[in-house]
Protein backbone atom coordinates (compact mmCIF):
# COMPACT_ATOMS: atom_id res chain seq x y z
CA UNK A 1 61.39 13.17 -15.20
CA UNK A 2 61.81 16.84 -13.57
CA UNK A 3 59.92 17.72 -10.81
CA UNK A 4 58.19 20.42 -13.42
CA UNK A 5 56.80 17.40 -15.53
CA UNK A 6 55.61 16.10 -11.91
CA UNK A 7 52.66 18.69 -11.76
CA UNK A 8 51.28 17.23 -15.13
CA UNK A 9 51.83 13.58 -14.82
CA UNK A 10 49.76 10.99 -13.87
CA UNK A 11 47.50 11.46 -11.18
CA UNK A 12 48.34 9.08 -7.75
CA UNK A 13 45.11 7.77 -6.32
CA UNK A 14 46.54 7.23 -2.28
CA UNK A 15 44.22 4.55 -0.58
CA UNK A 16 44.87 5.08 3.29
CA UNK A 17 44.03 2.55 5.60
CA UNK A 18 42.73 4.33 8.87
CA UNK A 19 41.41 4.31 12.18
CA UNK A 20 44.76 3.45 14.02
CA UNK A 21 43.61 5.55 15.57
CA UNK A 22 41.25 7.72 13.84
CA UNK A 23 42.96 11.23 14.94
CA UNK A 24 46.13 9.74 13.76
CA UNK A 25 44.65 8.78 10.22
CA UNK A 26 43.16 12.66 9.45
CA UNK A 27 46.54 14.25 11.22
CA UNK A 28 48.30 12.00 8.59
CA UNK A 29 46.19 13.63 6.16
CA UNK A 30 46.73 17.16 7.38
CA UNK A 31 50.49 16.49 7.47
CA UNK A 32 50.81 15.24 4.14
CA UNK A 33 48.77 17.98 2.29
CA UNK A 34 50.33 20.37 3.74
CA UNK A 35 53.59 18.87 2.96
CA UNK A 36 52.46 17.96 -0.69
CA UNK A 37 51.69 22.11 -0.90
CA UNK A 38 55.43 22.34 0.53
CA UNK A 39 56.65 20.67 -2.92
CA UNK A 40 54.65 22.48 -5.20
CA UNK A 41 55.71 25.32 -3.93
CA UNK A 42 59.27 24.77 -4.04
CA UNK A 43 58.90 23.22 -7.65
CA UNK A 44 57.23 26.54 -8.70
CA UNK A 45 58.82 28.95 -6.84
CA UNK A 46 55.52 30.70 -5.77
CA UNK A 47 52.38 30.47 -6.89
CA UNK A 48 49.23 31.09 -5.16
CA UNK A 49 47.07 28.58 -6.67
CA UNK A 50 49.22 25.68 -5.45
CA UNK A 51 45.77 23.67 -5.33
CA UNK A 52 45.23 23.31 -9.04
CA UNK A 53 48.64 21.48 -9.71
CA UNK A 54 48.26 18.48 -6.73
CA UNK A 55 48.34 15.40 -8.43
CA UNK A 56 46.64 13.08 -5.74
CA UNK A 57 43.57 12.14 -4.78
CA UNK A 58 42.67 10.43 -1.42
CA UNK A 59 40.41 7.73 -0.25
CA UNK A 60 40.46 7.07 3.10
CA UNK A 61 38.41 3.93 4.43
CA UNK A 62 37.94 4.22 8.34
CA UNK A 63 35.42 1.83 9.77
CA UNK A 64 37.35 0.19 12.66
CA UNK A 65 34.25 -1.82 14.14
CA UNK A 66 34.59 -3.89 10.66
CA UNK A 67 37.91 -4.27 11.10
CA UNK A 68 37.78 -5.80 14.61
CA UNK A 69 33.82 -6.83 14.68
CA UNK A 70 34.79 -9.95 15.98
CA UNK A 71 37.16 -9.18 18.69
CA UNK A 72 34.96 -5.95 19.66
CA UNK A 73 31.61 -8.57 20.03
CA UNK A 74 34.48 -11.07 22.33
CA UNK A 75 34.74 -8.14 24.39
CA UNK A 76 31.66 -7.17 25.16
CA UNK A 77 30.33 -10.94 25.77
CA UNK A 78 33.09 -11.33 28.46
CA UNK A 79 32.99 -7.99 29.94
CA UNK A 80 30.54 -5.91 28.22
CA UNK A 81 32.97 -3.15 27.97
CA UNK A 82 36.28 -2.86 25.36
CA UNK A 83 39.79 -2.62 27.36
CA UNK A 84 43.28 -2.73 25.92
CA UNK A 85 42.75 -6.02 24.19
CA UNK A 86 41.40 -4.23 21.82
CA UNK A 87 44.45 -3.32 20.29
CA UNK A 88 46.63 -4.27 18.01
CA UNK A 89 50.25 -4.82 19.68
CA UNK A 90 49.15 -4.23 22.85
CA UNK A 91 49.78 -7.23 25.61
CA UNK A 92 47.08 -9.92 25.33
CA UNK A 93 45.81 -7.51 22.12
CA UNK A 94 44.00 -8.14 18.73
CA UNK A 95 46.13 -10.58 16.31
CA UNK A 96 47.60 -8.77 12.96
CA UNK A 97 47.25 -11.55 11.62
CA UNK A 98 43.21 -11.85 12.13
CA UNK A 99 43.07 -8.03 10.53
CA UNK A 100 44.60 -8.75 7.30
CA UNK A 101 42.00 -10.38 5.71
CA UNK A 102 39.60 -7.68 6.31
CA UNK A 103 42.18 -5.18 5.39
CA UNK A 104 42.26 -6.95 2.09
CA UNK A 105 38.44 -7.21 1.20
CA UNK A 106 38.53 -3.56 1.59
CA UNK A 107 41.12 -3.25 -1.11
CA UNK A 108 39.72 -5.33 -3.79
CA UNK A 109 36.81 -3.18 -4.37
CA UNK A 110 39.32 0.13 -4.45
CA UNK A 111 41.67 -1.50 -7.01
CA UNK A 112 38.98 -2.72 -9.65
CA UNK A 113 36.95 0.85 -9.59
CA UNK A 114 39.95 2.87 -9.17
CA UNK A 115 41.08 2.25 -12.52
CA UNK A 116 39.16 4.29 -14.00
CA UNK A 117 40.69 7.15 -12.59
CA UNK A 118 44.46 6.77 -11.92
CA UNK A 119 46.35 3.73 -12.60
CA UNK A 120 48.83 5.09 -10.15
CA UNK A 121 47.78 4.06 -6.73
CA UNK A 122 49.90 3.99 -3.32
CA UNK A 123 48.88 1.99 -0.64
CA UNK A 124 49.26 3.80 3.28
CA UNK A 125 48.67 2.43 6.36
CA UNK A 126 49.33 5.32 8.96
CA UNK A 127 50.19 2.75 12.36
CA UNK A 128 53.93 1.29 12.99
CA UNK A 129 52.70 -1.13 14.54
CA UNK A 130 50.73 -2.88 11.20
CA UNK A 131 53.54 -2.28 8.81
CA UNK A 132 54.22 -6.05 8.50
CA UNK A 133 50.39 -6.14 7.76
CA UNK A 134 50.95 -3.63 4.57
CA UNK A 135 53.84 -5.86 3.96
CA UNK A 136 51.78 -8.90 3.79
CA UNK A 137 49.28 -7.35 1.88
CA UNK A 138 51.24 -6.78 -0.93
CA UNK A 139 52.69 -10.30 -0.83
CA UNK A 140 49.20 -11.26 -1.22
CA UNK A 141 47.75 -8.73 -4.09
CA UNK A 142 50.89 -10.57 -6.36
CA UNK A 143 50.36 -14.24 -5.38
CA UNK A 144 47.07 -15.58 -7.55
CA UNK A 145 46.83 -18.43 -5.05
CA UNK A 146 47.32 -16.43 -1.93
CA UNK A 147 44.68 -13.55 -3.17
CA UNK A 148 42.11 -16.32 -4.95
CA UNK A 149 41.93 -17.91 -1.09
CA UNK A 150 41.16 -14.12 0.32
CA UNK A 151 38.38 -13.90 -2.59
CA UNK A 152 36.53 -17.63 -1.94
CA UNK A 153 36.73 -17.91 1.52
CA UNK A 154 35.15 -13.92 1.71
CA UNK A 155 32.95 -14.96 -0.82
CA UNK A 156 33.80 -12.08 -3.08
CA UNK A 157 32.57 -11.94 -6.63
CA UNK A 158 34.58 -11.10 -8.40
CA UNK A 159 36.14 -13.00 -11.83
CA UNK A 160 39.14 -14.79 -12.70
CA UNK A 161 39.95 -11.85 -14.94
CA UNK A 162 39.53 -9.27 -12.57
CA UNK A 163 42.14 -11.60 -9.81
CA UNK A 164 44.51 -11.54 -12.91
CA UNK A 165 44.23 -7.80 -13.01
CA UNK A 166 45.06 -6.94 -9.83
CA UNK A 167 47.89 -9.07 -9.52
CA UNK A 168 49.36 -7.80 -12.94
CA UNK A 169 49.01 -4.47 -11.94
CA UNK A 170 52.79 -3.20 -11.44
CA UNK A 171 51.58 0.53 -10.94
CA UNK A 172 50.37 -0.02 -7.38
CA UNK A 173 52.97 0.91 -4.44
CA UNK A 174 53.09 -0.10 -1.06
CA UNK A 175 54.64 2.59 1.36
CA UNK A 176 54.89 1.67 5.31
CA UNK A 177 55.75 4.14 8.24
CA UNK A 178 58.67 1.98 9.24
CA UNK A 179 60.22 2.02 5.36
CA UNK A 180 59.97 5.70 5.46
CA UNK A 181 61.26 6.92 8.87
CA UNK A 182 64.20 4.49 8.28
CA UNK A 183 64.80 6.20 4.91
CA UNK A 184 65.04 9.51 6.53
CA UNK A 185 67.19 8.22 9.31
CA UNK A 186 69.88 6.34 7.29
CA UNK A 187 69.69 9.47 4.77
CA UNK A 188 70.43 11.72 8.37
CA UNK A 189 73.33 9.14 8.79
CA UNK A 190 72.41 8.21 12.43
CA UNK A 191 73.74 4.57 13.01
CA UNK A 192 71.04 3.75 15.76
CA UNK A 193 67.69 4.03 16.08
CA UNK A 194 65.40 3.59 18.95
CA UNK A 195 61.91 3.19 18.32
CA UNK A 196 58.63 3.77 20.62
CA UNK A 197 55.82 2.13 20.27
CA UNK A 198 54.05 -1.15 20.59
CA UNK A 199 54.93 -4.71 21.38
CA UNK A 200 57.73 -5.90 18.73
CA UNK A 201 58.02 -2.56 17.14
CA UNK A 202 62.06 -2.80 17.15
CA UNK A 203 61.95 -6.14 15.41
CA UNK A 204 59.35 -4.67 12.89
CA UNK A 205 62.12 -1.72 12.29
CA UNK A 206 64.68 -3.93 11.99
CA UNK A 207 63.11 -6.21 9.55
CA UNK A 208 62.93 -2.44 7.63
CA UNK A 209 66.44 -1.87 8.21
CA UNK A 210 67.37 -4.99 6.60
CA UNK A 211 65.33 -4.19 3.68
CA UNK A 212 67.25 -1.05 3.22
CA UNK A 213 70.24 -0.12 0.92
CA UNK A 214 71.83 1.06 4.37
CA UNK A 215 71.04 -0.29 7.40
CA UNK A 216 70.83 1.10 11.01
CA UNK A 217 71.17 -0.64 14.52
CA UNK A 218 67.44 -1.09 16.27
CA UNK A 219 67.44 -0.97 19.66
CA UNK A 220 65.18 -2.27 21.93
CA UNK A 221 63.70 -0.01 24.82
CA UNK A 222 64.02 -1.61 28.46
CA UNK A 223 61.35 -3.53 30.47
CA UNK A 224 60.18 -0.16 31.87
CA UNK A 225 61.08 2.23 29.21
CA UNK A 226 58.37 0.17 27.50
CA UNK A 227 55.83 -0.23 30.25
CA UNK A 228 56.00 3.70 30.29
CA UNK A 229 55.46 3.85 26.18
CA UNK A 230 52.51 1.71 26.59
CA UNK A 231 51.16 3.73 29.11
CA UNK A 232 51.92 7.30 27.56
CA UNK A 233 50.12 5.62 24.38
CA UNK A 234 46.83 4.77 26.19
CA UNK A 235 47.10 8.45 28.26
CA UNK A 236 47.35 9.85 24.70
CA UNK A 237 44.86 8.29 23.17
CA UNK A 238 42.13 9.25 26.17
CA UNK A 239 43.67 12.65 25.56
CA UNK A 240 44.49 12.69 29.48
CA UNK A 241 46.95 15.54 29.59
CA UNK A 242 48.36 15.21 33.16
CA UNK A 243 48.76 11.56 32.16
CA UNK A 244 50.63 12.13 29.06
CA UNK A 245 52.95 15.10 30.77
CA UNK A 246 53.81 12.54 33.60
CA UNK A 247 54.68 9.46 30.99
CA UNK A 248 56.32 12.08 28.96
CA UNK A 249 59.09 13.25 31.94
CA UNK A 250 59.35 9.35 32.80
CA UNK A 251 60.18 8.37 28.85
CA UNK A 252 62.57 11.26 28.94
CA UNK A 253 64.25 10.50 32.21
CA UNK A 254 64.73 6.31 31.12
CA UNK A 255 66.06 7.87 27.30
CA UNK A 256 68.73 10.07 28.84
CA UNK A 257 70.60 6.02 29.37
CA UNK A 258 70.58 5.77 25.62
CA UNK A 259 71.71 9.13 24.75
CA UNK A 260 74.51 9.46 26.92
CA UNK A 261 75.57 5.96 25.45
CA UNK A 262 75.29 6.86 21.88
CA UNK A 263 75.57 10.21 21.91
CA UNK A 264 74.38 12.10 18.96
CA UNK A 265 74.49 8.80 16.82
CA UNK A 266 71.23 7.64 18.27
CA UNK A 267 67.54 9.12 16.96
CA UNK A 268 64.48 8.30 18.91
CA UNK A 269 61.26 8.06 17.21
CA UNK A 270 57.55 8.02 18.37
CA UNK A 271 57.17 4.76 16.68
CA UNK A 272 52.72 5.06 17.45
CA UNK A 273 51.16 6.91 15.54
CA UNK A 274 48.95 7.86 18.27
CA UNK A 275 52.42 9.43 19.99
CA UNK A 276 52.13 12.98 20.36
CA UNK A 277 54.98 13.61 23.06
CA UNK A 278 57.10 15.97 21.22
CA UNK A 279 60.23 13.53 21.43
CA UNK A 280 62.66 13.04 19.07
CA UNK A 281 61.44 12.38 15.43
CA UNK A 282 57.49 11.95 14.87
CA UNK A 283 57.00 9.03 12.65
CA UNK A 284 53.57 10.57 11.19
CA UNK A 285 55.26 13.65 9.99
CA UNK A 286 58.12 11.74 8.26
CA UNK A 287 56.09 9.39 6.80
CA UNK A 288 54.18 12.32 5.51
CA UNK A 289 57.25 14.02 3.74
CA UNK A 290 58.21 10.80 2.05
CA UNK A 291 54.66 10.25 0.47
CA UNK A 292 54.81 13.43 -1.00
CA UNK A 293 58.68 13.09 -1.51
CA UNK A 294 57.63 9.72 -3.83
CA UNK A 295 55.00 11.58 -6.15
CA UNK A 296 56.80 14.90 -7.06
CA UNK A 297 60.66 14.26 -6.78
């Protein structure tokens, strides 16, 4: 198919998963329309009603206190104010495992009344962090056992026939951060990769890597490379800007290690999506240019 016959295909309905964090999810947004105006353009050459040939439409579902009621109520019993265990990766933080259920009963609803519409959809989650989540999620929208389970024991009601549905749907596509920056990155031929962000985000890009036609080395950041990320990550999400300029010299200064051992071979990404540091690669914006990448090339 060219990228012509693109503009008057099948419309993609893109279900994003937000509020990690909720700035994050609409900058995701902004990024990728403006990115999805970039292709039209370029497909047309110029055209000043680039609006009328986009061939997406975009739920977003961001209600975070559903997500994490149950931690969020923990909380406030103990303490009667949230901290950073409210957070998923964080030390002592929120389970991924305990949000996937929840992440699912949003989708079921989405993928029955969708239909109607598009029987294109993609599947976003705009966090590094909960890319094994998406991951899962998947595995569980094409394993009748696995997704019956999710139905009866959130007492869903919904038929057999409608389970059967979803799972035989082939048309639905599940896009991570981590698959797309280490798309870009292997397609940039850099043979390292060091990623910042949460607690096991270099084994969650390496488990990408390996899924990839070409693989790149994840490294790890060190003990207090990481205790600065973490920090920088909470000073950026209170918006705290002589916290975030501090944690942003001290990243720098521990990076210049890995740089000076592997030289220009090495790309550093802001691996959180609520990163805003203005070093090295910014996972939000690539994973922008590969969702729009997917539907018109």
């Amino acid at each position: 198919m060219t990228s012509l016959s693109k503009l008057y295909s099948d419309i993609y309905h893109i279900y994003i998963i937000g509020d990690f964090g909720r700035v994050a999810t609409y900058e995701f947004c902004n990024k990728f329309v403006e990115s999805e105006k970039q292709m039209i353009e370029n497909i047309l050459g110029h055209n000043d009603f680039y609006d009328e040939y986009r061939r997406t439409m975009i739920t977003v579902n961001s209600y975070l206190p559903l997500i994490k009621e149950e931690q969020i109520n923990k909380l406030k019993t103990q303490s009667g104010f949230l901290d950073n265990r409210i957070l998923i990766g964080f030390p002592d933080g929120m389970s991924m495992d305990d949000a996937i259920d929840k992440f699912c009963v949003m989708l079921i609803p989405f993928l029955l009344r969708s239909e109607q519409i598009s029987k294109s959809k993609i599947i976003t989650l705009p966090c590094n962090t909960l890319s094994p989540a998406l991951i899962k999620i998947e595995e569980i929208f094409n394993n009748h056992d696995q997704l019956k389970k999710i139905v009866k024991n959130n007492k869903i009601n919904i038929s057999e026939k409608e389970i059967l549905h979803i799972i035989n749907n082939k048309r639905i596509k599940y896009i991570t951060v981590a698959e797309a920056v280490i798309t870009h990155l292997t397609n940039k031929n850099y043979k390292y990769v060091l990623p910042l962000g949460t607690n096991d985000i270099s084994k969650i890009y390496s488990y990408e890597s390996s899924r990839s036609t070409k693989e790149i080395k994840v490294l790890s950041a060190s003990k207090n490379l990481q205790k600065n990320v973490f920090s920088a990550i909470k000073a950026c999400i209170k918006n705290s800007e002589n916290e975030i300029e501090h944690f942003k010299h001290a990243i720098i200064n521990e990076i210049k290690e890995y740089e000076q051992q592997y030289n220009s071979s090495v790309a550093i990404v802001e691996a959180c999506t609520d990163l805003n540091l203005g070093i090295g690669y910014n996972s939000l914006n690539l994973y922008a240019d590969y969702l729009a990448k997917h539907i018109y090339m």
